[in-house]
PDB file of N, CA and C in Angstrom:
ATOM      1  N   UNK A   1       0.845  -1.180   0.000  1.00  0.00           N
ATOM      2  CA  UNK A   1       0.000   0.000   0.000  1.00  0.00           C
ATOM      3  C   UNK A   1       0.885   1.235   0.000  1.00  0.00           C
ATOM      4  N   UNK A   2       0.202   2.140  -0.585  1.00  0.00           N
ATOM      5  CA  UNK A   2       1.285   3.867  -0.662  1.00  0.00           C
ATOM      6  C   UNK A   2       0.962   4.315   0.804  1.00  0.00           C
ATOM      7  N   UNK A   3       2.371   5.021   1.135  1.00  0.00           N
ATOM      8  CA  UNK A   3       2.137   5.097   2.302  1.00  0.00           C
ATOM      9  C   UNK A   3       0.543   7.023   2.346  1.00  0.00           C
ATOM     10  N   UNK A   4       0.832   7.085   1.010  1.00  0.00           N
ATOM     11  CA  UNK A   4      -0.097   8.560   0.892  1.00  0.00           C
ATOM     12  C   UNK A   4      -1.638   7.911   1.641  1.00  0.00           C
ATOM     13  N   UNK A   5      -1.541   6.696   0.817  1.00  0.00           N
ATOM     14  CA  UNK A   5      -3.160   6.380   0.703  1.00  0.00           C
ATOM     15  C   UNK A   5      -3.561   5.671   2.358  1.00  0.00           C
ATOM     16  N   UNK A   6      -2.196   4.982   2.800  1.00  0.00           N
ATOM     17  CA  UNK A   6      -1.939   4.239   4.227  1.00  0.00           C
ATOM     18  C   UNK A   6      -2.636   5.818   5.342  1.00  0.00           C
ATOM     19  N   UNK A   7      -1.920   7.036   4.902  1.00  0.00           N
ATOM     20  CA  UNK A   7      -2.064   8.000   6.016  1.00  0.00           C
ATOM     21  C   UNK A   7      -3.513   8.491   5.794  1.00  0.00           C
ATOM     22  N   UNK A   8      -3.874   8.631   4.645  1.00  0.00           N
ATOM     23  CA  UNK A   8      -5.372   9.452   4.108  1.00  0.00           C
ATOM     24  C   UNK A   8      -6.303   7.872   5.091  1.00  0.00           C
ATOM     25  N   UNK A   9      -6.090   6.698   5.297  1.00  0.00           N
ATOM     26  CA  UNK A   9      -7.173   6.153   6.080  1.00  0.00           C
ATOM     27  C   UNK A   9      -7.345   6.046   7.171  1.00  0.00           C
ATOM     28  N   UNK A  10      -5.596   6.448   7.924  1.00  0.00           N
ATOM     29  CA  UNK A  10      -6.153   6.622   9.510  1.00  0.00           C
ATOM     30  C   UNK A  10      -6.483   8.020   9.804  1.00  0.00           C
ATOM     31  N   UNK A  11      -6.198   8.970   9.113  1.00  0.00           N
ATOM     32  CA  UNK A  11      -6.776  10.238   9.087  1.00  0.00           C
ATOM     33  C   UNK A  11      -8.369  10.243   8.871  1.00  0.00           C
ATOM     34  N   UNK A  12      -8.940   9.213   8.420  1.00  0.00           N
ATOM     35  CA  UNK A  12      -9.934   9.529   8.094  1.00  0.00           C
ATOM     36  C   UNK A  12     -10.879   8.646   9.076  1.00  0.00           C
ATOM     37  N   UNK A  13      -9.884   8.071   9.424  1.00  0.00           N
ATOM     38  CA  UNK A  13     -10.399   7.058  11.405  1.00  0.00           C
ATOM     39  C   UNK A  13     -10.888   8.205  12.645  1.00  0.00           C
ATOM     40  N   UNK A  14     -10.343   9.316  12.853  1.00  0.00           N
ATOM     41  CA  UNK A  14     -10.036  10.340  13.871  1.00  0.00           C
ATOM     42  C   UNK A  14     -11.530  10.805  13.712  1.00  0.00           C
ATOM     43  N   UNK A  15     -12.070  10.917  14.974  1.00  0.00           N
ATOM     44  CA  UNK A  15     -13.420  10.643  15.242  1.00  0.00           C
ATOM     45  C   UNK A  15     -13.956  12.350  14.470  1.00  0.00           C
ATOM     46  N   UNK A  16     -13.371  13.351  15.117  1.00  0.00           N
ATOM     47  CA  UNK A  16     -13.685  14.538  13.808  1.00  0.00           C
ATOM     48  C   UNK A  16     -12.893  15.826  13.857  1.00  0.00           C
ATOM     49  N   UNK A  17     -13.192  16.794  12.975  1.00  0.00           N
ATOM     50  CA  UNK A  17     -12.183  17.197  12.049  1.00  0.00           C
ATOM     51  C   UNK A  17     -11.271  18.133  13.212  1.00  0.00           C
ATOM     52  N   UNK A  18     -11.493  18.302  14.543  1.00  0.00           N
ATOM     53  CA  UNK A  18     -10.693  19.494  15.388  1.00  0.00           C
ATOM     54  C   UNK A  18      -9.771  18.177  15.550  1.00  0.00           C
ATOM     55  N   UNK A  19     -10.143  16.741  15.729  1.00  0.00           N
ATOM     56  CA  UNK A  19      -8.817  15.530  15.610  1.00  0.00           C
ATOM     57  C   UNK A  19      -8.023  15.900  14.920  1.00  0.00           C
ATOM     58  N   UNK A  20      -8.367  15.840  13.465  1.00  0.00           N
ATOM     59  CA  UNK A  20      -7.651  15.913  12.133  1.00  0.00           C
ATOM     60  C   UNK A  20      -6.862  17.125  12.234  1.00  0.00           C
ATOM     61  N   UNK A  21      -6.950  18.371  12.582  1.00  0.00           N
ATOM     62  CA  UNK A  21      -6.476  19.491  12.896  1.00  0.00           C
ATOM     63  C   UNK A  21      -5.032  19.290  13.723  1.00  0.00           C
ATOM     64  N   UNK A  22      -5.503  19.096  14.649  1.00  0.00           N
ATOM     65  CA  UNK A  22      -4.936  18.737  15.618  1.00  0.00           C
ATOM     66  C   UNK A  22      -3.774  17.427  15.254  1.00  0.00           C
ATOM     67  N   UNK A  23      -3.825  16.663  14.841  1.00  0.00           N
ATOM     68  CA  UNK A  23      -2.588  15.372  14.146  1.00  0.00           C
ATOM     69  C   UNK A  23      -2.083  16.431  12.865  1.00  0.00           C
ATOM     70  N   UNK A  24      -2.459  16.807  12.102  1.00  0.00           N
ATOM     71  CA  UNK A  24      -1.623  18.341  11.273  1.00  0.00           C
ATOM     72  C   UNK A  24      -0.663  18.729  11.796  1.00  0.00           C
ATOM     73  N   UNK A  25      -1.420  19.347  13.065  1.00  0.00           N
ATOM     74  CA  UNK A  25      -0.673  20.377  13.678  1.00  0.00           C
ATOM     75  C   UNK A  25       0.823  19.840  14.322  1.00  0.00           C
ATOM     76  N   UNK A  26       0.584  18.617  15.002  1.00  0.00           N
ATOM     77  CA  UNK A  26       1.576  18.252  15.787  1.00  0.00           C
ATOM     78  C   UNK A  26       2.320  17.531  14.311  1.00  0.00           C
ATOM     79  N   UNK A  27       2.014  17.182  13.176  1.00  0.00           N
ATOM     80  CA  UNK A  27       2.811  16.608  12.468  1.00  0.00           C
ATOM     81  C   UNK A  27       4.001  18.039  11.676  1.00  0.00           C
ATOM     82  N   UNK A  28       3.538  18.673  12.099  1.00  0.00           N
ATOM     83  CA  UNK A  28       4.225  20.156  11.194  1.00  0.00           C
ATOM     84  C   UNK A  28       5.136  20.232  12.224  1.00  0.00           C
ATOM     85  N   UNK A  29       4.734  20.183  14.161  1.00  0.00           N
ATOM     86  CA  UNK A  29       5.846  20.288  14.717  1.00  0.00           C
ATOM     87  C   UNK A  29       6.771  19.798  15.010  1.00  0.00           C
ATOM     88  N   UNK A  30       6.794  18.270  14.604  1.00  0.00           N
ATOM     89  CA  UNK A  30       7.654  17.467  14.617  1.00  0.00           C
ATOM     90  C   UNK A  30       8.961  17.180  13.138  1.00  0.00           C
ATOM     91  N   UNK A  31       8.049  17.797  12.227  1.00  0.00           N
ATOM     92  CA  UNK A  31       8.876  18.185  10.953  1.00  0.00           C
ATOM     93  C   UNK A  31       9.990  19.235  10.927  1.00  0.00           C
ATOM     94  N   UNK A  32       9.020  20.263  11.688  1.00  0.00           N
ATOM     95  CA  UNK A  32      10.097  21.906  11.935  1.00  0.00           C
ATOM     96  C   UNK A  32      10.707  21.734  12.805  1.00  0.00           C
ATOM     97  N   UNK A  33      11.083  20.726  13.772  1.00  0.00           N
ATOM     98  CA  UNK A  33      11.741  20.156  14.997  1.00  0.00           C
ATOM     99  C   UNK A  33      13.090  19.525  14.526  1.00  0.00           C
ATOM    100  N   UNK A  34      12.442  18.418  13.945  1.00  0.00           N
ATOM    101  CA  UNK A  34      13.388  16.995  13.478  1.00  0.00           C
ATOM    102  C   UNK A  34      13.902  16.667  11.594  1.00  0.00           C
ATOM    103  N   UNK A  35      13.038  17.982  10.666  1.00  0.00           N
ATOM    104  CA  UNK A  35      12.787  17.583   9.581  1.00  0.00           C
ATOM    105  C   UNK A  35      12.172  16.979   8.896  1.00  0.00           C
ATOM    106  N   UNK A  36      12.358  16.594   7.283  1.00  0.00           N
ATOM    107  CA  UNK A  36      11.110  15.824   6.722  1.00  0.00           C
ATOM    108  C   UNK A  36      11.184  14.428   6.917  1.00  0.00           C
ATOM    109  N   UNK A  37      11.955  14.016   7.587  1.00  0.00           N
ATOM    110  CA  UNK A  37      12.330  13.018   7.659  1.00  0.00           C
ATOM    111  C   UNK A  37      12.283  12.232   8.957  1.00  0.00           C
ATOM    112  N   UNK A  38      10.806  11.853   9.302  1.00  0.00           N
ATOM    113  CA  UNK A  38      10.252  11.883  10.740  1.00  0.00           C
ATOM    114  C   UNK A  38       8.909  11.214  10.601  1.00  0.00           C
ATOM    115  N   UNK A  39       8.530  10.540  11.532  1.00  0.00           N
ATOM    116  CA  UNK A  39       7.489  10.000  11.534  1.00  0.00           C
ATOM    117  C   UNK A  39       6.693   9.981  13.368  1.00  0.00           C
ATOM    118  N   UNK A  40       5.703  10.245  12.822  1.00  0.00           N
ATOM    119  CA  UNK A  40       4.709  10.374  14.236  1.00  0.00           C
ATOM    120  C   UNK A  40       3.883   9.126  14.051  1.00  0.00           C
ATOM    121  N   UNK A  41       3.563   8.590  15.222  1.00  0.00           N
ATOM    122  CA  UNK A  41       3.147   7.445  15.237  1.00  0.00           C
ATOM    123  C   UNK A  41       1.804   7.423  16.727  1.00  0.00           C
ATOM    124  N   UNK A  42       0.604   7.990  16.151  1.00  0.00           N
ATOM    125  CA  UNK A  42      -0.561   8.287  17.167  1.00  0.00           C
ATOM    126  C   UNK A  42      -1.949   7.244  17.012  1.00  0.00           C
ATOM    127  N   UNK A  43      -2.769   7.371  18.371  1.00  0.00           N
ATOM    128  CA  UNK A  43      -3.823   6.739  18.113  1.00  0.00           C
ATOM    129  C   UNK A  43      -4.877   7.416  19.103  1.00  0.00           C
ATOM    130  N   UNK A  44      -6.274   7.336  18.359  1.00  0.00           N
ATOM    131  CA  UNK A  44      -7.009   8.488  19.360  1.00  0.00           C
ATOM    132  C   UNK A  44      -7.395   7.457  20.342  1.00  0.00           C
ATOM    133  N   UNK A  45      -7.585   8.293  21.761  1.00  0.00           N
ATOM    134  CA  UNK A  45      -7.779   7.366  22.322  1.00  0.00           C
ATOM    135  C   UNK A  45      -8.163   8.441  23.992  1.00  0.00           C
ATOM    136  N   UNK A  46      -9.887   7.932  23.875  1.00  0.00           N
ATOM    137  CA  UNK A  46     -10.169   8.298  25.288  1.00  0.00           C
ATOM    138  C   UNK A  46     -10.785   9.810  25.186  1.00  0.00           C
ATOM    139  N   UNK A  47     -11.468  10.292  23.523  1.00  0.00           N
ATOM    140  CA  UNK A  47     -11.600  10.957  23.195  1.00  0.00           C
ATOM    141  C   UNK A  47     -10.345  12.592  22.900  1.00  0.00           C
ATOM    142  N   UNK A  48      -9.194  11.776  22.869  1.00  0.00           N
ATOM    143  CA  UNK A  48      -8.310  12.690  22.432  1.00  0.00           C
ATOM    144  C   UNK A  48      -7.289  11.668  21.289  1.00  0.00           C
ATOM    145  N   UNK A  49      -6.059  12.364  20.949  1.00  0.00           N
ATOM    146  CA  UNK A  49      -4.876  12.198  20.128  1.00  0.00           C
ATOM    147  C   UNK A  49      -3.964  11.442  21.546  1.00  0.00           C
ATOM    148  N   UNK A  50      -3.551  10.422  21.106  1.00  0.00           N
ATOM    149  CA  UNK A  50      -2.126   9.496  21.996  1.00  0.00           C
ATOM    150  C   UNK A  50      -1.338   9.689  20.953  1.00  0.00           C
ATOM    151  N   UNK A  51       0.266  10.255  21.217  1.00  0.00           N
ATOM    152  CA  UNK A  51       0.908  10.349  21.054  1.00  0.00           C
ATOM    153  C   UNK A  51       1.518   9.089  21.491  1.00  0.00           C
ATOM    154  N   UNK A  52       2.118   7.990  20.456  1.00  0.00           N
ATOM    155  CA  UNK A  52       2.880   7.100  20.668  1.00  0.00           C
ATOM    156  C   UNK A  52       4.454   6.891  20.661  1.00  0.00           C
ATOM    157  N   UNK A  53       4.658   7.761  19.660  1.00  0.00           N
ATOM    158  CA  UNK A  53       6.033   7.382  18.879  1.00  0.00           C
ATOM    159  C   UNK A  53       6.386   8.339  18.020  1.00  0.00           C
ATOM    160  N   UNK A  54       7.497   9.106  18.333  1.00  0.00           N
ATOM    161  CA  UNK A  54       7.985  10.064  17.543  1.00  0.00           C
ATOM    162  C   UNK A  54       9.413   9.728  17.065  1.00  0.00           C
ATOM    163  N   UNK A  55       9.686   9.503  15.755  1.00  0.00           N
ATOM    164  CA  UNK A  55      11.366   9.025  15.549  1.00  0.00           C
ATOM    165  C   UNK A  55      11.168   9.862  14.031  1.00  0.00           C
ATOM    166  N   UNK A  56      12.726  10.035  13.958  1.00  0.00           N
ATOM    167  CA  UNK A  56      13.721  10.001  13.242  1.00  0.00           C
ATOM    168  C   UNK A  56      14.336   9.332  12.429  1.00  0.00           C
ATOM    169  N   UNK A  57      14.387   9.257  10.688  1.00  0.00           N
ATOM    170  CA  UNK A  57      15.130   8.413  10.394  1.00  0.00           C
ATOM    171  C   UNK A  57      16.088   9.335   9.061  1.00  0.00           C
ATOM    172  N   UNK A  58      17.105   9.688   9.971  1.00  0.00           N
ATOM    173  CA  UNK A  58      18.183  10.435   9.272  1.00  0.00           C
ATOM    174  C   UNK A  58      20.008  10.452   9.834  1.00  0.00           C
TER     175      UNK A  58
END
């Protein structure tokens, strides 16, 4: 699977759109942090965003 089409379906899991906002947001800060070259790794949970896993691969 592309990972484009992999992210467009758990994005589209996130119960609604201030979620979706919100996983954006923290994905921009982890880019302007660490670069493009970074991956966030979340799951909603408990009516918010869990932050699981933030790495680096550079």
């Amino acid at each position: 699977m592309v990972f484009e089409e992999l992210a467009f379906e758990v994005m589209a899991e996130l119960p609604t759109a201030l979620a979706r906002r919100e996983v954006l947001a923290l994905i921009e800060q982890v880019r302007e942090a660490f670069g493009a070259c970074t991956w966030v790794q979340y799951m909603p949970h408990a009516g918010a965003v869990e932050v699981r896993e933030i790495g680096w691969c550079g």
